[in-house]
Every structure is written in structure tokens, then in C-alpha cells.
Protein backbone atom coordinates (compact mmCIF):
# COMPACT_ATOMS: atom_id res chain seq x y z
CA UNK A 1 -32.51 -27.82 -16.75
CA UNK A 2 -28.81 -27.72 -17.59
CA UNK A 3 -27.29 -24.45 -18.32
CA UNK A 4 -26.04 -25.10 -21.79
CA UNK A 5 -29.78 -25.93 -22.93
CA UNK A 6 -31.11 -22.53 -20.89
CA UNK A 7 -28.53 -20.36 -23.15
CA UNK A 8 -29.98 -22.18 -26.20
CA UNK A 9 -33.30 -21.09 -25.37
CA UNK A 10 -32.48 -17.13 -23.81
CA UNK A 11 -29.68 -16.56 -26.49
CA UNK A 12 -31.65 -15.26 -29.34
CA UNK A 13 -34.49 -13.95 -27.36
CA UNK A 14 -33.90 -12.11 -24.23
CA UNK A 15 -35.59 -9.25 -22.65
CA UNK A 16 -32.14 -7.90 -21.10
CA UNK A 17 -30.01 -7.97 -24.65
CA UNK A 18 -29.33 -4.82 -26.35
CA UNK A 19 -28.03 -4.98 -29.96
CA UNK A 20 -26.00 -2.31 -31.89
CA UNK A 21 -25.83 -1.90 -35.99
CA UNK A 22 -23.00 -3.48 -36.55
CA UNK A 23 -20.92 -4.26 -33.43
CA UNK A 24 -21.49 -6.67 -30.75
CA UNK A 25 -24.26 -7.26 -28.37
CA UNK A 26 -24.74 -6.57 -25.01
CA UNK A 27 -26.58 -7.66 -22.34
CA UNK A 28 -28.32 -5.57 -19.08
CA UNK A 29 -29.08 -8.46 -16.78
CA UNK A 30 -27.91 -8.98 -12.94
CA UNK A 31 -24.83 -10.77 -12.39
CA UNK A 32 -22.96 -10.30 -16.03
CA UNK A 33 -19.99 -8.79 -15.35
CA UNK A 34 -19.04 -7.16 -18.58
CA UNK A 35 -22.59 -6.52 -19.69
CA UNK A 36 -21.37 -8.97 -22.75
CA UNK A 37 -24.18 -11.13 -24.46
CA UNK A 38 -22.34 -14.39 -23.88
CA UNK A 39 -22.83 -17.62 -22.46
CA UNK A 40 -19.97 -17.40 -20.08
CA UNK A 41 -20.67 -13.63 -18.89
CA UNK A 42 -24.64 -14.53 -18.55
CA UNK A 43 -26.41 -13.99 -15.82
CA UNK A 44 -29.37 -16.10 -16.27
CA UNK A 45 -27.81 -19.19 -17.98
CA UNK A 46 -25.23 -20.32 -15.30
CA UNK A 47 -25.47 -21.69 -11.91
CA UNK A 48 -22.82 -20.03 -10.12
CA UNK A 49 -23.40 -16.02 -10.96
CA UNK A 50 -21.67 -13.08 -9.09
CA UNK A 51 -22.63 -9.77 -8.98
CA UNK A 52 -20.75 -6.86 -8.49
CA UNK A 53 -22.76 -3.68 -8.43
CA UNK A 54 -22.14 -0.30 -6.95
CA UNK A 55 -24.48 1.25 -3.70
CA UNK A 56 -26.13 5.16 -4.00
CA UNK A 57 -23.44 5.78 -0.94
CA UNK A 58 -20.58 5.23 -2.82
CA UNK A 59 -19.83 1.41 -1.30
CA UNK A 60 -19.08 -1.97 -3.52
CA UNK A 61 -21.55 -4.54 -2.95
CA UNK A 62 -20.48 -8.44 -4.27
CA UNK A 63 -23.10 -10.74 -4.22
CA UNK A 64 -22.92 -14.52 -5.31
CA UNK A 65 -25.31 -17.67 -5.48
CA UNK A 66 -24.52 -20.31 -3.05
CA UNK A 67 -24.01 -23.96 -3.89
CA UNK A 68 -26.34 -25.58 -2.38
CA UNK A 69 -29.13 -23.05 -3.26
CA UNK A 70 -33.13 -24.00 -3.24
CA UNK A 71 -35.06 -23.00 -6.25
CA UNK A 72 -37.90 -21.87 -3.79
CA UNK A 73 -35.72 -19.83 -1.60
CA UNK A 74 -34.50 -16.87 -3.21
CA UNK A 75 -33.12 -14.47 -0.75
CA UNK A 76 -31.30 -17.14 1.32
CA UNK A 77 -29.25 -18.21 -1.61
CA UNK A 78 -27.66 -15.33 -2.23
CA UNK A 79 -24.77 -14.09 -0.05
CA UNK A 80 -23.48 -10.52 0.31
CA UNK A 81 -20.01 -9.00 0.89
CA UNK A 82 -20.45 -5.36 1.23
CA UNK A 83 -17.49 -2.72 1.06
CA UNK A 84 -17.73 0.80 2.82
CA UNK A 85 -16.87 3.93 0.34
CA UNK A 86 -13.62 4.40 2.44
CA UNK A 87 -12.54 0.71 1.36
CA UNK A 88 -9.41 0.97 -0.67
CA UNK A 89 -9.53 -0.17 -4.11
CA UNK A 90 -6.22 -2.74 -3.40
CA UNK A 91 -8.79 -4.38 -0.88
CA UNK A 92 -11.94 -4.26 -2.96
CA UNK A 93 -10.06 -6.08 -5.79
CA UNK A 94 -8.63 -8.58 -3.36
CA UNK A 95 -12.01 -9.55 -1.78
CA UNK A 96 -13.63 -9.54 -5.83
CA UNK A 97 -10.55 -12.07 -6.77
CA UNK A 98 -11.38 -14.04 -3.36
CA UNK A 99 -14.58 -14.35 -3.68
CA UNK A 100 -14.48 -15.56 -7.18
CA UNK A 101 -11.09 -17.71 -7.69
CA UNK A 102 -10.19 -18.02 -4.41
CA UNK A 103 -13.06 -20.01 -2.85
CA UNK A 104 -12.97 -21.81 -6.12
CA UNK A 105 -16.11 -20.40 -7.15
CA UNK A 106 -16.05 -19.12 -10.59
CA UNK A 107 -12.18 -18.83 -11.40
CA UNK A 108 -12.79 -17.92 -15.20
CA UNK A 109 -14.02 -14.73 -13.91
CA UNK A 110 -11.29 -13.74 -11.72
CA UNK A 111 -9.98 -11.17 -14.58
CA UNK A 112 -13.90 -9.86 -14.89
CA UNK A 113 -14.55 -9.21 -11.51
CA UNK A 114 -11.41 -7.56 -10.41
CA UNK A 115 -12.03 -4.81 -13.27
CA UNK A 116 -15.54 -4.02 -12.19
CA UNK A 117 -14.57 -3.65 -8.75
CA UNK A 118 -11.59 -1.71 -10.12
CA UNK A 119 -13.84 0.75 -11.55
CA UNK A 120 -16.35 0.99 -9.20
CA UNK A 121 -13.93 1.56 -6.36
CA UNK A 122 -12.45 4.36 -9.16
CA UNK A 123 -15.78 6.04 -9.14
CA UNK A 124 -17.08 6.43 -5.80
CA UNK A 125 -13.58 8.30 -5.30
CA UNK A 126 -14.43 10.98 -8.02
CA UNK A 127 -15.36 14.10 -5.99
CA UNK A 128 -18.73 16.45 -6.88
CA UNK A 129 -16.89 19.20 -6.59
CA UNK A 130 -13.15 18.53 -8.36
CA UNK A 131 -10.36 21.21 -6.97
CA UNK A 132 -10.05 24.28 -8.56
CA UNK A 133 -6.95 25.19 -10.64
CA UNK A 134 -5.51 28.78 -10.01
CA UNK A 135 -3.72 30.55 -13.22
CA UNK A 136 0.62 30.64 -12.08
CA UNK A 137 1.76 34.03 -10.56
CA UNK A 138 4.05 35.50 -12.86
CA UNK A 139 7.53 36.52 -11.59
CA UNK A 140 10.08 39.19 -12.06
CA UNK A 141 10.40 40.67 -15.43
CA UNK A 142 6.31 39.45 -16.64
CA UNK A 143 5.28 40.32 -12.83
CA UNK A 144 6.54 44.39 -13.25
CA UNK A 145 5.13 44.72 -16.91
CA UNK A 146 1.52 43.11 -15.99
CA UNK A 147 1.63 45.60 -13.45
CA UNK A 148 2.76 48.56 -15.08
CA UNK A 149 0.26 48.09 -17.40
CA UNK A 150 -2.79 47.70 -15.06
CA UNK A 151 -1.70 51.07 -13.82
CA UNK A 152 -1.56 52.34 -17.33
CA UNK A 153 -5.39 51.59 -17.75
CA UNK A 154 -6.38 52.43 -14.47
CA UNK A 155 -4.80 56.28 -15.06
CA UNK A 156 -6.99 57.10 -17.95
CA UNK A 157 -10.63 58.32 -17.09
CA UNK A 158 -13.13 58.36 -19.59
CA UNK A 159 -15.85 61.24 -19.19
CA UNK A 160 -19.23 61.22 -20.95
């Protein structure tokens, strides 16, 4: 089945769309790469789909279809290119442009991929934890009065 005819049949009803009131729709499946409900974004319409999804340790994980895939043989038709947390985000969008322009596999996407990787690799670098900011120590003139008047308040005593 060609893949024009498959987007005439999913485009209207799919289980993975997500419509808004007024704005444009979206799509959850695998392998779109802006999560746009489009036939060039669409995961399930084309033949040549890439993936480019984020791992629970922080890594980049791009995964495409090969050519000369089986329809029987799922997991062998699928290669992976997986990219370690401490991958820099230069690299990661080198290897997404590579492995989608310049293997000459899906060149439209080039743009698509490069920004997903972009912000994946943008997020696993976000810390738990961000660093603390510490107020400025005050100097000269501001540094004697906020002192004189801690003093102040710590002379008076209050009985009951």
C-alpha cells in the first residue's frame, strides 16, 4: 500500500491525533518529529521514519527504518544510534543531521531532527538541583550602617 493512500485512510481517524478548539492538530505517534498531524511529519504513513526520543538516563537515542526492511521482521528493521548523557549537543545534532540528510535518508527532515536533538541534548543537561544564588555583600558606607543597626536591635532587651 503506497503511503499517500495510508494517510488518506489514518488522516481523519487516528488513535494517536490530538485536536485543540481552534488551533492545529497534533499527533502522539513514534517517529513524528514535531508531534505535527501531517503527512510529511507522520509516523505511520511514510516508509522511511526516524525517531528521535530521549532515554530515563539522560542519553539521545535515534532510531530509523532501514531500506530494505521485511514487513514480518520488526526489530531487525530498525537501527539504533544511541548517545551517552555526556555527548555534547554540537555532536548530537551532527549525528541527527547525518543520519537523516547525510546518508540521504530523509533530507526534508534535516531542520526537524536537528531541533529535537537540540532540545533533548538541552534537557538532560538541566540539573535537579540548580545552584543557589547568594544575596551581594554590601560594602563600605551600606556595610557600616547594616551593621550598626543589627547592634542597635540586638542592645534592647525586652522583659515580660
Amino acid at each position: 500500500m503506497s503511503a499517500d493512500l495510508q494517510w488518506l485512510l489514518i488522516r481523519k481517524w487516528n488513535s494517536f491525533q490530538v485536536k485543540g478548539g481552534n488551533g492545529p492538530s497534533f499527533s502522539k505517534e513514534k517517529g513524528n518529529l514535531l508531534n505535527k498531524h501531517s503527512h510529511k511529519y507522520s509516523g505511520l504513513a511514510n516508509t522511511k521514519v526516524i525517531n528521535i526520543y530521549g532515554t530515563p538516563e539522560g542519553g539521545i537515542t535515534v532510531t530509523k527504518v532501514k531500506a530494505d526492511a521485511k514487513p514480518n521482521q520488526v526489530a531487525s528493521a530498525r537501527s539504533h544510534v544511541s548517545l551517552r548523557k555526556s555527548t555534547g549537543p554540537r555532536r548530537a545534532n551532527k549525528i541527527a543531521a547525518a543520519e537523516t540528510a547525510g546518508k540521504g535518508y530523509r533530507a526534508d527532515l534535516r531542520k526537524a531532527a536537528v531541533a529535537r536533538a537540540s532540545a533533548l541534548s538541552r534537557a538532560a543537561t538541566r540539573s535537579v538541583n540548580p545552584p543557589k544564588s547568594f544575596p551581594t555583600k554590601q560594602r563600605g558606607k551600606k556595610a557600616q550602617q547594616a551593621t550598626s543597626a543589627s547592634k542597635k536591635e540586638d542592645d534592647v532587651i525586652e522583659l515580660d
